[in-house]
N, C-alpha and C. Protein backbone atom coordinates (compact mmCIF):
# COMPACT_ATOMS: atom_id res chain seq x y z
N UNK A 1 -72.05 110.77 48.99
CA UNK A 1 -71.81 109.35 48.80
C UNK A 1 -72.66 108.87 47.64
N UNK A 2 -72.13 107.79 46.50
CA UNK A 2 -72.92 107.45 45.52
C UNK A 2 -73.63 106.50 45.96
N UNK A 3 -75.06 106.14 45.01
CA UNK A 3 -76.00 105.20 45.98
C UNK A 3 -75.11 103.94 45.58
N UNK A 4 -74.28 103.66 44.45
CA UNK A 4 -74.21 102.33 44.22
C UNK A 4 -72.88 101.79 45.51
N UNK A 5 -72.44 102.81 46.29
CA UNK A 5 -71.56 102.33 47.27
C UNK A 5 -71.99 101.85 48.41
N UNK A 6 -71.05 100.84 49.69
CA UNK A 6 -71.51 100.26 50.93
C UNK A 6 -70.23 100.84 51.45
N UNK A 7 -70.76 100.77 52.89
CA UNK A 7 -69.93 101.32 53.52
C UNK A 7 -68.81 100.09 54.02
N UNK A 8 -67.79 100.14 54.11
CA UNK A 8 -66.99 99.04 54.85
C UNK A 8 -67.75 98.01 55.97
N UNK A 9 -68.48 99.05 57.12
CA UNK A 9 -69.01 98.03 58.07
C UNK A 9 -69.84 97.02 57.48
N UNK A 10 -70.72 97.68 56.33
CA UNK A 10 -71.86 97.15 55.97
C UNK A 10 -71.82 95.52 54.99
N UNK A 11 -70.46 95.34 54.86
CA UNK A 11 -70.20 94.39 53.59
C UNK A 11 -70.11 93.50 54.54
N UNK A 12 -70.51 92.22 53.75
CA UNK A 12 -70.23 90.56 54.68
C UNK A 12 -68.61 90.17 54.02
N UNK A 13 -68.39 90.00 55.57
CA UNK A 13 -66.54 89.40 55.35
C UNK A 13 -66.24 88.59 54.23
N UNK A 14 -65.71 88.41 53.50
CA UNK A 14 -64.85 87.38 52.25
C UNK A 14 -65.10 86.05 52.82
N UNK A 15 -65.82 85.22 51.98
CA UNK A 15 -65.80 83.65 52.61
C UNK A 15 -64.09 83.25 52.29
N UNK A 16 -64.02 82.08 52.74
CA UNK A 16 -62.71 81.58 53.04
C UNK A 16 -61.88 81.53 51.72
N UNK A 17 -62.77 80.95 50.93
CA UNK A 17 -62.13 80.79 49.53
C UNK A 17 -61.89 81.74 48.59
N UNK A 18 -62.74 82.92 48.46
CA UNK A 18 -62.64 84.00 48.01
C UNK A 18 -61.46 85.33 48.71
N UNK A 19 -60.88 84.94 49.92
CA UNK A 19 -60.05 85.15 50.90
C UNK A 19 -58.59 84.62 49.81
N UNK A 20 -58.73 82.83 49.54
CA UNK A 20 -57.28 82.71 49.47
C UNK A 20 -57.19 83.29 47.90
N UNK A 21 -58.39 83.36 47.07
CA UNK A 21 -58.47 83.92 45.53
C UNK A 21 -57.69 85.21 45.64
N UNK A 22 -58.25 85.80 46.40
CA UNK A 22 -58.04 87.55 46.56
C UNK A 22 -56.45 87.47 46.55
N UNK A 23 -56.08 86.72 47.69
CA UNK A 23 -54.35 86.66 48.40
C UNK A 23 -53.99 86.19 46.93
N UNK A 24 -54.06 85.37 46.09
CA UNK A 24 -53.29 84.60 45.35
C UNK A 24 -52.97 85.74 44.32
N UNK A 25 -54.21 86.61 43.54
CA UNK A 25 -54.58 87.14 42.81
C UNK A 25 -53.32 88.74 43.08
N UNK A 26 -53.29 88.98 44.34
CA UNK A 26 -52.42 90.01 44.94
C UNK A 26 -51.23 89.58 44.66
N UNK A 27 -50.38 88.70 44.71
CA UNK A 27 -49.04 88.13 44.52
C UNK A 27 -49.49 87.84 43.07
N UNK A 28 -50.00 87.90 42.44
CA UNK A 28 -49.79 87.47 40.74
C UNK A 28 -49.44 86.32 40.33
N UNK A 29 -50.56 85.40 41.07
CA UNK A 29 -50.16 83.87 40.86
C UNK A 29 -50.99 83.51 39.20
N UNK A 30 -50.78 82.72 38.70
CA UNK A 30 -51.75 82.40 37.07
C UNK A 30 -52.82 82.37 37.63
N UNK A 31 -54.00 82.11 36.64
CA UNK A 31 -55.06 81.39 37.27
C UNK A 31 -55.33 80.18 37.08
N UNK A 32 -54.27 79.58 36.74
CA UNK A 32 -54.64 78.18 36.74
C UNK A 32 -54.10 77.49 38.22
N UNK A 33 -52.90 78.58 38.16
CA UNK A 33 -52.27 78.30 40.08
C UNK A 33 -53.67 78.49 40.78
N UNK A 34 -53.96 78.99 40.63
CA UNK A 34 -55.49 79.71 41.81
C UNK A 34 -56.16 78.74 41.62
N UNK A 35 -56.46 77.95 40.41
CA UNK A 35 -57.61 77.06 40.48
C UNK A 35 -57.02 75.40 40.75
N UNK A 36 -55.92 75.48 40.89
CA UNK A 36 -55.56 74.07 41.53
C UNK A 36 -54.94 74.50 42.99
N UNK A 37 -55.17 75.52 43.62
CA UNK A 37 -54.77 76.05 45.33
C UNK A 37 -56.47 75.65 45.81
N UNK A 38 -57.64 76.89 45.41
CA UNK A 38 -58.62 76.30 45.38
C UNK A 38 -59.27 75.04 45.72
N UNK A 39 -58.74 74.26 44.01
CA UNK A 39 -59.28 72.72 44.28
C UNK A 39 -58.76 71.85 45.73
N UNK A 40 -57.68 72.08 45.76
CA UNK A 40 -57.06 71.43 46.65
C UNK A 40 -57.78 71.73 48.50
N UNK A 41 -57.74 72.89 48.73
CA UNK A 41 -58.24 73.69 49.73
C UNK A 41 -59.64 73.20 49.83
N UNK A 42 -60.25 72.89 49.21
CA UNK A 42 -61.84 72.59 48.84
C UNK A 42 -61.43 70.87 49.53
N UNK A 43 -61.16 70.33 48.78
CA UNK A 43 -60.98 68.94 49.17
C UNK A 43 -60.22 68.63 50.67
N UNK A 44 -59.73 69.62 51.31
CA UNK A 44 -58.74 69.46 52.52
C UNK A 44 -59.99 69.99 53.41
N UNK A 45 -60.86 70.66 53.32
CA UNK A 45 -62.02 71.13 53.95
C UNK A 45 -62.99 69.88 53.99
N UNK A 46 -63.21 69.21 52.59
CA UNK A 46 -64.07 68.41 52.59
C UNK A 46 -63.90 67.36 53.79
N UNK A 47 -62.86 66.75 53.56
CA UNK A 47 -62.04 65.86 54.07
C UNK A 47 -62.44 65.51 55.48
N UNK A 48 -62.07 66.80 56.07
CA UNK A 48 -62.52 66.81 57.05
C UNK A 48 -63.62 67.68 57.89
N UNK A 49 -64.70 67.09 56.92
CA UNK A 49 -66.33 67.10 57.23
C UNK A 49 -66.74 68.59 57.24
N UNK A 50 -66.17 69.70 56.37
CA UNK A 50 -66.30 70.87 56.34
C UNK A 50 -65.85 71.91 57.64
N UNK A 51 -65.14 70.97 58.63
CA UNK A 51 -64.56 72.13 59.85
C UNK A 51 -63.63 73.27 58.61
N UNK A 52 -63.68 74.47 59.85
CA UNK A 52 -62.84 75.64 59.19
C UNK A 52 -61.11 75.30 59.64
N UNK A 53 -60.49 75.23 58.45
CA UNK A 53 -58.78 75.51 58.54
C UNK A 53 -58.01 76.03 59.96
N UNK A 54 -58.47 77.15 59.99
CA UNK A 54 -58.63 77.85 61.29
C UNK A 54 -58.29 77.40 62.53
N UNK A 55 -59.39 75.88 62.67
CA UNK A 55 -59.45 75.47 63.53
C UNK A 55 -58.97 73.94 63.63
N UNK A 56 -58.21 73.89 62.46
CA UNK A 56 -56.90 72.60 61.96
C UNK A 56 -55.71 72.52 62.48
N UNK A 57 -55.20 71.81 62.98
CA UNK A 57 -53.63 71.63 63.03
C UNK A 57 -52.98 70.77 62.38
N UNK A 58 -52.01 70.63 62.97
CA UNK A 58 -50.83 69.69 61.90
C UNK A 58 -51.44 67.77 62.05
N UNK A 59 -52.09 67.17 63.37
CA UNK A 59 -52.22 66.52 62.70
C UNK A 59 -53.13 66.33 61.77
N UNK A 60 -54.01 67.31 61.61
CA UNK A 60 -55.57 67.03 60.45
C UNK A 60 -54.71 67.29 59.28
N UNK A 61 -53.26 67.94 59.41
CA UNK A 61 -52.65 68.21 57.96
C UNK A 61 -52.29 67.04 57.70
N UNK A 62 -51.31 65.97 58.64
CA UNK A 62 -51.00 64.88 58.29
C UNK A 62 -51.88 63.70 58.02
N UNK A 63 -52.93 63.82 58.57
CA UNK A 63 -54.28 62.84 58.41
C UNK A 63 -54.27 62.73 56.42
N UNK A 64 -54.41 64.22 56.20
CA UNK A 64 -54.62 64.51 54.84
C UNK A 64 -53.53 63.86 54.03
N UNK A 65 -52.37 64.37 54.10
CA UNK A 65 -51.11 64.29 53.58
C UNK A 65 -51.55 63.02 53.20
N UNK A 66 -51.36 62.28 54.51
CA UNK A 66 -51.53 60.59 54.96
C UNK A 66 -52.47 59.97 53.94
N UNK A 67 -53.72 60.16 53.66
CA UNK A 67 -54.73 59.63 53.07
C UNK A 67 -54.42 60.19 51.83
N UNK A 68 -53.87 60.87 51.10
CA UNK A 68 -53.77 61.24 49.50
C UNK A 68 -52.92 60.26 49.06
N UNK A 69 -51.40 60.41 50.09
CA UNK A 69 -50.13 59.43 49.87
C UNK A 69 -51.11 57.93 49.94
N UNK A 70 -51.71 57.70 50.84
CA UNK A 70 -51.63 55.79 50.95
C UNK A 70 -52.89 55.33 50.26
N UNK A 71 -54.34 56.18 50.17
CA UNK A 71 -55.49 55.80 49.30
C UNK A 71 -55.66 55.99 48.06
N UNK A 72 -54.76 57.59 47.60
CA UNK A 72 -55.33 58.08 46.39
C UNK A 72 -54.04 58.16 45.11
N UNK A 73 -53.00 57.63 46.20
CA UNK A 73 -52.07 57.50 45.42
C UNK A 73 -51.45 58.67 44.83
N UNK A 74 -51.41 59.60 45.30
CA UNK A 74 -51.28 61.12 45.31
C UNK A 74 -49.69 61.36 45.62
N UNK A 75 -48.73 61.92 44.92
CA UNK A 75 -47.43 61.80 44.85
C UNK A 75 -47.14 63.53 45.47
């Protein structure tokens, strides 16, 4: 084994965002697609006070939807 390698167990899991980079990057999205999926994903996290996606449903999606459409003017 070379020293500069880790073993699978040994690596820390993909944070969330580097998760949807990886996925996007696999389907051959631009990177400008990646960096407005990203932005967006970042701000839908923020939103709601940094909970994980994961543990989101549809209405925290519509909360969002809701508040882009009626505060931010978001089309």
């Amino acid at each position: 084994m070379k020293s500069g390698t880790q073993n699978t167990e040994s690596r820390q899991p993909l944070k969330l965002l580097d998760q949807l980079r990886r996925c996007l990057r696999d389907r051959y999205y631009s990177l400008r697609t990646e960096c407005v999926y990203v932005y967006w994903s970042r701000w839908y996290i923020r939103f709601h006070k940094l909970h994980h996606p994961a543990d989101m449903g549809a209405p925290e999606i519509h909360a969002f939807l809701s508040y882009l459409s009626n505060e931010r003017d978001v089309s």
